[in-house]
C-alpha atoms as a PDB file:
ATOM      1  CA  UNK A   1      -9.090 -12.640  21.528  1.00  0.00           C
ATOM      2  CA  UNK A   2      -7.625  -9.538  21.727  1.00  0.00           C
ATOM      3  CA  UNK A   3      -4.016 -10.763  20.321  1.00  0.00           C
ATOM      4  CA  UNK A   4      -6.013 -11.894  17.354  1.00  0.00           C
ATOM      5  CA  UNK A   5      -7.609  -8.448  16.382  1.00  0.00           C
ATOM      6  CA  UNK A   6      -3.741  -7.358  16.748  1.00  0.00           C
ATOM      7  CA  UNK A   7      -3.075 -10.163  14.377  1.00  0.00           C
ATOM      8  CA  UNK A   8      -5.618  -9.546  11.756  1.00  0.00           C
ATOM      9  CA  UNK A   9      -5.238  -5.461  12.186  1.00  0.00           C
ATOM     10  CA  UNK A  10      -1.456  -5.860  11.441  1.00  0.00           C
ATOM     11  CA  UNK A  11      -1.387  -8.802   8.638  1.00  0.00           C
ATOM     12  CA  UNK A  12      -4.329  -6.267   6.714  1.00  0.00           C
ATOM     13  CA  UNK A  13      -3.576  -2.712   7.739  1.00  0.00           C
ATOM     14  CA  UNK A  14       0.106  -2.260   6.771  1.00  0.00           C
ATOM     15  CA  UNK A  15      -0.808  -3.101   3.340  1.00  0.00           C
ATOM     16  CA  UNK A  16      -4.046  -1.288   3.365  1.00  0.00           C
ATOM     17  CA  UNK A  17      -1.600   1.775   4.692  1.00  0.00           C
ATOM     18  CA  UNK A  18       1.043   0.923   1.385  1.00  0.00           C
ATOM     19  CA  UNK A  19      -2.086   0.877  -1.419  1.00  0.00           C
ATOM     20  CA  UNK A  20      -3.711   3.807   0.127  1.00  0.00           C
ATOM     21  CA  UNK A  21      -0.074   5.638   0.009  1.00  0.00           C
ATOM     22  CA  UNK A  22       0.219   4.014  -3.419  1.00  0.00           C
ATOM     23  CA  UNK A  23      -2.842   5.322  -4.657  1.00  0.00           C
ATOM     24  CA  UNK A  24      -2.382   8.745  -3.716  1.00  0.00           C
ATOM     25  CA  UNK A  25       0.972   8.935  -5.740  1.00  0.00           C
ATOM     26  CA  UNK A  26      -1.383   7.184  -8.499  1.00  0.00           C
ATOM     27  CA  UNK A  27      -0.137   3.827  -8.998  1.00  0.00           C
ATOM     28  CA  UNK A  28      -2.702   0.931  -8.802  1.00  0.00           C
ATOM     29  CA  UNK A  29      -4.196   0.423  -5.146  1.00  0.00           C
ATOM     30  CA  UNK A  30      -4.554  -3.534  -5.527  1.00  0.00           C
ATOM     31  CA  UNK A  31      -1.583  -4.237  -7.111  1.00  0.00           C
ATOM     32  CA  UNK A  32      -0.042  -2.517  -4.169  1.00  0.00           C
ATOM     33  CA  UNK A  33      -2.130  -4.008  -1.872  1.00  0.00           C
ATOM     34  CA  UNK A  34      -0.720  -7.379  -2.701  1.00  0.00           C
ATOM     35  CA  UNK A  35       3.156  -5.987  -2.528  1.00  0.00           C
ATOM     36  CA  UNK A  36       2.397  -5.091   0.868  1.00  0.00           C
ATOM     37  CA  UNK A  37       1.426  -8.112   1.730  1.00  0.00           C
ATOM     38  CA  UNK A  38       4.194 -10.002   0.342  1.00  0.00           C
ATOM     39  CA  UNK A  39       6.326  -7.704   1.879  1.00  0.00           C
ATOM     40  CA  UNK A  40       5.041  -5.977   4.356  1.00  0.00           C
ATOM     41  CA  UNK A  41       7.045  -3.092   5.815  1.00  0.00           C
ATOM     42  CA  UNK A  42       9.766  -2.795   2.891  1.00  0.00           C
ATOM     43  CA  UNK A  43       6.410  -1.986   0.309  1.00  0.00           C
ATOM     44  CA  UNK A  44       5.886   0.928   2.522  1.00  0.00           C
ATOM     45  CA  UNK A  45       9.899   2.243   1.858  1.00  0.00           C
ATOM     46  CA  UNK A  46       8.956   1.304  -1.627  1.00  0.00           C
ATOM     47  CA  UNK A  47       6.221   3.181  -2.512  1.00  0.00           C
ATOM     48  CA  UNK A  48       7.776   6.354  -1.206  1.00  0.00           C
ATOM     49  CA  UNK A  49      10.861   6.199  -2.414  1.00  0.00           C
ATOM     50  CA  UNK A  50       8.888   6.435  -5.929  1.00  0.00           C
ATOM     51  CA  UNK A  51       7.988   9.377  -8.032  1.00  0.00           C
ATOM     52  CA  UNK A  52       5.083  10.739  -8.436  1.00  0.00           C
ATOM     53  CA  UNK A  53       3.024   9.339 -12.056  1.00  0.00           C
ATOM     54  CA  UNK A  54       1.795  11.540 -13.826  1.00  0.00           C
ATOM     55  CA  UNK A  55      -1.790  11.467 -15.457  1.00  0.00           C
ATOM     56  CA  UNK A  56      -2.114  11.925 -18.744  1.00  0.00           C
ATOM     57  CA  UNK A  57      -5.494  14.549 -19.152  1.00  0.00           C
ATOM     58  CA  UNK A  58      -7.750  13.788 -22.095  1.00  0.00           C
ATOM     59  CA  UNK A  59      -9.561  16.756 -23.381  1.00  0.00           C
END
């Protein structure tokens, strides 16, 4: 049981950690989501290794 909660807390929280990273550099959280887990440590590189977006502010 316990190697199964290891299981499930790796397989959903390194790509929980990417989108979360992801979305605080504002790029899409579930888009990332899904990179990370496709790939799941390189997506981490990935997403900080990227610039910063910038928002566009609508008056």
């Amino acid at each position: 049981m316990p190697f199964l909660f290891f299981l499930g807390a790796t397989i959903f929280g390194v790509p929980m950690i990417t989108a979360f990273c992801a979305h605080r550099f504002g790029r899409p959280f579930w888009k990332w989501f899904a990179i990370g887990c496709v790939l799941p440590l390189v997506s981490v590189f990935i997403v900080l290794m990227l610039p910063e977006q910038q928002q566009e502010k609508q008056f």
